[in-house]
Protein backbone atom coordinates (compact mmCIF):
# COMPACT_ATOMS: atom_id res chain seq x y z
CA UNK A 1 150.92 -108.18 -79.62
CA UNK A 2 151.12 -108.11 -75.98
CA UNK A 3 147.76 -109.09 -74.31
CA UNK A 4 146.49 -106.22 -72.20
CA UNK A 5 146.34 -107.07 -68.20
CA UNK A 6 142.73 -106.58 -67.47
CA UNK A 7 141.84 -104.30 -64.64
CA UNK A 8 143.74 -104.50 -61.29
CA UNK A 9 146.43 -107.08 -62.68
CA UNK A 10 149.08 -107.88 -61.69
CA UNK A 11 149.34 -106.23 -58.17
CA UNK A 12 151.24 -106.50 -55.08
CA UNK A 13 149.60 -105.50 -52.30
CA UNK A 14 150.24 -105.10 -48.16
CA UNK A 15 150.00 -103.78 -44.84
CA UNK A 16 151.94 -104.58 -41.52
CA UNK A 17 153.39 -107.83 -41.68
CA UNK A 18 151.25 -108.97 -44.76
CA UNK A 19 152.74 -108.98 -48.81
CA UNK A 20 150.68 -110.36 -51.40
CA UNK A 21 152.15 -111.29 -55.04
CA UNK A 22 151.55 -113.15 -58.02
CA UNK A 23 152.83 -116.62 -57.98
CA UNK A 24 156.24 -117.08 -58.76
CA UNK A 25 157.97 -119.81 -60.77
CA UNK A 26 161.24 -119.49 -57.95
CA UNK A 27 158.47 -120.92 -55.18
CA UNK A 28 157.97 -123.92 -56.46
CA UNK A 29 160.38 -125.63 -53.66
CA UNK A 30 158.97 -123.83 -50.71
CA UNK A 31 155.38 -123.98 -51.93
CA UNK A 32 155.75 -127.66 -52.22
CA UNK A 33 157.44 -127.93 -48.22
CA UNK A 34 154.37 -125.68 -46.91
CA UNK A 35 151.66 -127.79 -48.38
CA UNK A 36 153.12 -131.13 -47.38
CA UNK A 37 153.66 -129.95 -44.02
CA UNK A 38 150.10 -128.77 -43.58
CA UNK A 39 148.38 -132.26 -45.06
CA UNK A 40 146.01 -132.67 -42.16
CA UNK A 41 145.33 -129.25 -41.87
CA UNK A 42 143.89 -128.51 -45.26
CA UNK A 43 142.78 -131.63 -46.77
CA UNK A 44 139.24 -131.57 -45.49
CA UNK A 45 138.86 -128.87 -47.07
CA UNK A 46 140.85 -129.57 -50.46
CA UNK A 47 138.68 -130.89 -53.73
CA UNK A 48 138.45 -134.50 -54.13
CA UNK A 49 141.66 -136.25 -56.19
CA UNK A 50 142.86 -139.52 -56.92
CA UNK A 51 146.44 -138.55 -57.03
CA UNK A 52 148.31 -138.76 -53.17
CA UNK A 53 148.71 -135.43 -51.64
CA UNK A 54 153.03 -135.50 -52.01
CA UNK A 55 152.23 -135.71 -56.05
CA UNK A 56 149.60 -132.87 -56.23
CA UNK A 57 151.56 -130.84 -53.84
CA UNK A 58 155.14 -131.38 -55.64
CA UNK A 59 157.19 -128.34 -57.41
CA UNK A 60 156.07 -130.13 -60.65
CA UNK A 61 152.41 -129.69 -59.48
CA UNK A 62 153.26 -126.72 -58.46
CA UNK A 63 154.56 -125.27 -61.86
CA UNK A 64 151.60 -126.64 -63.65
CA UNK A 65 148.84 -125.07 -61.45
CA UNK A 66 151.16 -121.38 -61.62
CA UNK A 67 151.11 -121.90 -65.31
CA UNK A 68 147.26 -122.55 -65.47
CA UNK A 69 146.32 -119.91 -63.00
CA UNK A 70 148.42 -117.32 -65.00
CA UNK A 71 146.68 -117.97 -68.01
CA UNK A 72 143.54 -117.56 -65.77
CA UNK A 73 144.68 -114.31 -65.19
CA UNK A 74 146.25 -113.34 -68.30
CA UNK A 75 141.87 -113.85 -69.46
CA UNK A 76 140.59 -111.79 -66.47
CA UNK A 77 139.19 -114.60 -65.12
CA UNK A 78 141.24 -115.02 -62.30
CA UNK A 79 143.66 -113.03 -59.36
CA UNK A 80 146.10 -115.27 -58.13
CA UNK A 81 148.02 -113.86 -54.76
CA UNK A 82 150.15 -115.75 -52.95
CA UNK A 83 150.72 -114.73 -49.03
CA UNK A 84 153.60 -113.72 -47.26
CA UNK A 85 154.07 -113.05 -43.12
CA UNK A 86 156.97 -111.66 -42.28
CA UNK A 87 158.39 -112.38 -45.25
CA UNK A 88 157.55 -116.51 -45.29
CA UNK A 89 155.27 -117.95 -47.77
CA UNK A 90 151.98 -118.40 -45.44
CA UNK A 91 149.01 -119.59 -48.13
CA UNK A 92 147.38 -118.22 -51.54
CA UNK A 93 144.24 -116.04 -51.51
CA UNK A 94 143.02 -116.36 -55.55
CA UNK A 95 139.62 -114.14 -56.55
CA UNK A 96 138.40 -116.56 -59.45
CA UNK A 97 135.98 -117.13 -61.86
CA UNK A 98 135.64 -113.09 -62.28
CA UNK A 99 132.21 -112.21 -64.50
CA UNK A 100 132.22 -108.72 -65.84
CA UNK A 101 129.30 -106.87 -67.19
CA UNK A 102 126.03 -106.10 -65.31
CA UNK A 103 127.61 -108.67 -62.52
CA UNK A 104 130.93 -107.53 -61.72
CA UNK A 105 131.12 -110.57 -59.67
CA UNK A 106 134.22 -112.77 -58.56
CA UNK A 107 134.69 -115.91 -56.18
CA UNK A 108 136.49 -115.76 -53.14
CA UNK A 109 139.12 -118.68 -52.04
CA UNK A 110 141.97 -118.93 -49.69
CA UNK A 111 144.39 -121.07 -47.21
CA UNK A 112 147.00 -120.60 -44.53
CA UNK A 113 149.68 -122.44 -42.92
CA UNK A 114 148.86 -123.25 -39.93
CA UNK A 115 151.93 -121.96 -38.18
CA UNK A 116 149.97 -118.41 -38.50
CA UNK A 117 146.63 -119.09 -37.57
CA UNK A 118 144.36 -117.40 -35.63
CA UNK A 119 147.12 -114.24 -35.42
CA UNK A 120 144.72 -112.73 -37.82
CA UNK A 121 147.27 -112.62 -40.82
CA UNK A 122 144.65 -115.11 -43.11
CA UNK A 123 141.97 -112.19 -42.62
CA UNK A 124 144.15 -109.23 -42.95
CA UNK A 125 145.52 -110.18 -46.23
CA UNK A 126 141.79 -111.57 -47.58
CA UNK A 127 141.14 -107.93 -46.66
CA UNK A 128 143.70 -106.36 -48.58
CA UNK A 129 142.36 -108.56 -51.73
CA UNK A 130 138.41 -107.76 -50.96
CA UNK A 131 139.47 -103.75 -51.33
CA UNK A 132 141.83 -104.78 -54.49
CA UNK A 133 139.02 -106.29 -55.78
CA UNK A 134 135.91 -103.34 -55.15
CA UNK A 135 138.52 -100.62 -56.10
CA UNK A 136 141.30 -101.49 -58.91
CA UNK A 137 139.40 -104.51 -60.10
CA UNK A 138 135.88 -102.63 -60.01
CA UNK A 139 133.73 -105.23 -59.07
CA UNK A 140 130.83 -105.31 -56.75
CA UNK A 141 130.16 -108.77 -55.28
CA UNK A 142 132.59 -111.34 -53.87
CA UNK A 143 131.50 -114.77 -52.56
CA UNK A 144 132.86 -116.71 -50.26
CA UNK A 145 131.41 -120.50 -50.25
CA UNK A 146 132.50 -122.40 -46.76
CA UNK A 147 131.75 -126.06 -45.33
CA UNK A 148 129.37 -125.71 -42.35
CA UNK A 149 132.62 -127.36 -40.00
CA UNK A 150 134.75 -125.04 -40.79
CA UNK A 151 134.09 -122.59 -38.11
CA UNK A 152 137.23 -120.25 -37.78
CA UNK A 153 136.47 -119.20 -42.05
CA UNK A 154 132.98 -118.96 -41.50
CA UNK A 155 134.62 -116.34 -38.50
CA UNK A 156 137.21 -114.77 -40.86
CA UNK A 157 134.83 -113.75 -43.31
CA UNK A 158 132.25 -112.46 -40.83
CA UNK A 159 134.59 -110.53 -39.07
CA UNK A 160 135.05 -108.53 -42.31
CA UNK A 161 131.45 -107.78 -42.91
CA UNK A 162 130.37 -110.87 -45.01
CA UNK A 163 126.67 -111.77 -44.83
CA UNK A 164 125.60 -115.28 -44.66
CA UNK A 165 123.10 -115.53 -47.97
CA UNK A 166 122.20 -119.51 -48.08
CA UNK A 167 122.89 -123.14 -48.19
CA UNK A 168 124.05 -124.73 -50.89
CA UNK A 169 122.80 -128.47 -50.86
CA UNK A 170 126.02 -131.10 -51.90
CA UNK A 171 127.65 -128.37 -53.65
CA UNK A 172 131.35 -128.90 -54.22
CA UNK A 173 133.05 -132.20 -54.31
CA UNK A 174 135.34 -132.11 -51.44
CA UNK A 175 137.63 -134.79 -49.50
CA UNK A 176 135.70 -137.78 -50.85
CA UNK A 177 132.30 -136.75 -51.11
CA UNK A 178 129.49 -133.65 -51.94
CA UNK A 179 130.04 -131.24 -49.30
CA UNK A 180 126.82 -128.65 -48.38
CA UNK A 181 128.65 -125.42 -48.27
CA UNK A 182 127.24 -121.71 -46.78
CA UNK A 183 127.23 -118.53 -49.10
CA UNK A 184 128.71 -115.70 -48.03
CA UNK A 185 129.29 -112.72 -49.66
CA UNK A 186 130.91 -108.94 -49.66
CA UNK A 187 128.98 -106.12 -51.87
CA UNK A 188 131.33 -103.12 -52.30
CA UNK A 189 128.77 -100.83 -50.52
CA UNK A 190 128.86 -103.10 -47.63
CA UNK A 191 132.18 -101.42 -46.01
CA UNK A 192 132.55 -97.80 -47.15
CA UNK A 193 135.66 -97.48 -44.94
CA UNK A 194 136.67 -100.65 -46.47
CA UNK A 195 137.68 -104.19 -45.22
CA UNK A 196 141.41 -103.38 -43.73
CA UNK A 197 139.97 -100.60 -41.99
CA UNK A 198 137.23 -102.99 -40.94
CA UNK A 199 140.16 -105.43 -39.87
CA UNK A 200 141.84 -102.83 -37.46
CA UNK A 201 139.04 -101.95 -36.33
CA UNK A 202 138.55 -105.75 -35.02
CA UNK A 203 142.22 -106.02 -34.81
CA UNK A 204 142.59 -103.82 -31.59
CA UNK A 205 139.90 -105.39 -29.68
């Protein structure tokens, strides 16, 4: 029997330059060149490892974390996306660890290449996912948990309407040691235009 995609997967989604998709086994190669090339960029904000960055970031890495994260979402626990500009893989916005029931609750994670930052591509498509997830995926909360340094997320999400709940004391194991991190988060009420219309709105300023 084939298992029944739970609610709002798989998708593709887009605007503008933007396409979102599920991982694909045929990225393995190019996946594997865009991490590498953005080592110093993202490892401070990358969980801890003992394995060096070229094996965790190879195509065989990369096959076994597609495999895992499509069993995540075969489960509805998990909505793997990876990013597109223009056509060019550009990062992987995932909603994960998704709680149904009286919750309706999922956890919001993403990353760029740096060649695109701060054109506003990393918060248009974690907009496109945020109304994914309040309208086909019918949940109500997302949260977004970011290192105090890490100014220009703490901006993305703000920017779309997240509000700033708390600090979490040595939360997540991150680049070597426990890393405080600031809870944000997105109610579905909170935008009832939504977030992309919240990013144009932002967008043409």
């Amino acid at each position: 029997m084939e298992p029944v995609p739970h609610p709002g997967w798989p998708a593709r989604l887009g605007w503008g330059p933007v396409e979102l998709h599920p991982l694909r086994r045929r990225d393995a190669g190019e996946w594997s060149r865009l991490r590498s090339a953005n080592e110093d960029w993202l490892r401070p904000w990358e969980p801890t490892s003992t394995q060096p960055w070229a094996v965790r970031h190879s195509p065989a890495a990369y096959r076994v974390m597609r495999r895992a994260l499509a069993r995540r979402a075969r489960a509805g626990i998990s909505v793997p996306f990876a990013v597109r500009v223009e056509g060019r893989l550009a990062g992987q916005v995932t909603v994960d660890n998704v709680v149904r029931g009286a919750l309706r609750s999922g956890w919001l994670g993403y990353w760029v290449d740096r060649e695109v930052a701060g054109r506003g591509m990393a918060s248009l498509a974690v907009a496109l996912v945020c109304d994914h997830a309040f309208t086909e995926m019918g949940l109500h909360r997302l949260q977004a948990d970011i290192r105090p340094e890490n100014g220009p997320s703490q901006r993305l999400v703000e920017r779309l309407g997240f509000t700033r709940e708390g600090l979490l004391r040595r939360y997540l194991d991150i680049d070597g040691e426990w890393r405080d991190h600031l809870a944000y988060a997105l109610l579905a009420e909170d935008l009832p235009g939504g977030a992309l219309a919240r990013w144009r709105e932002h967008a043409g300023r």
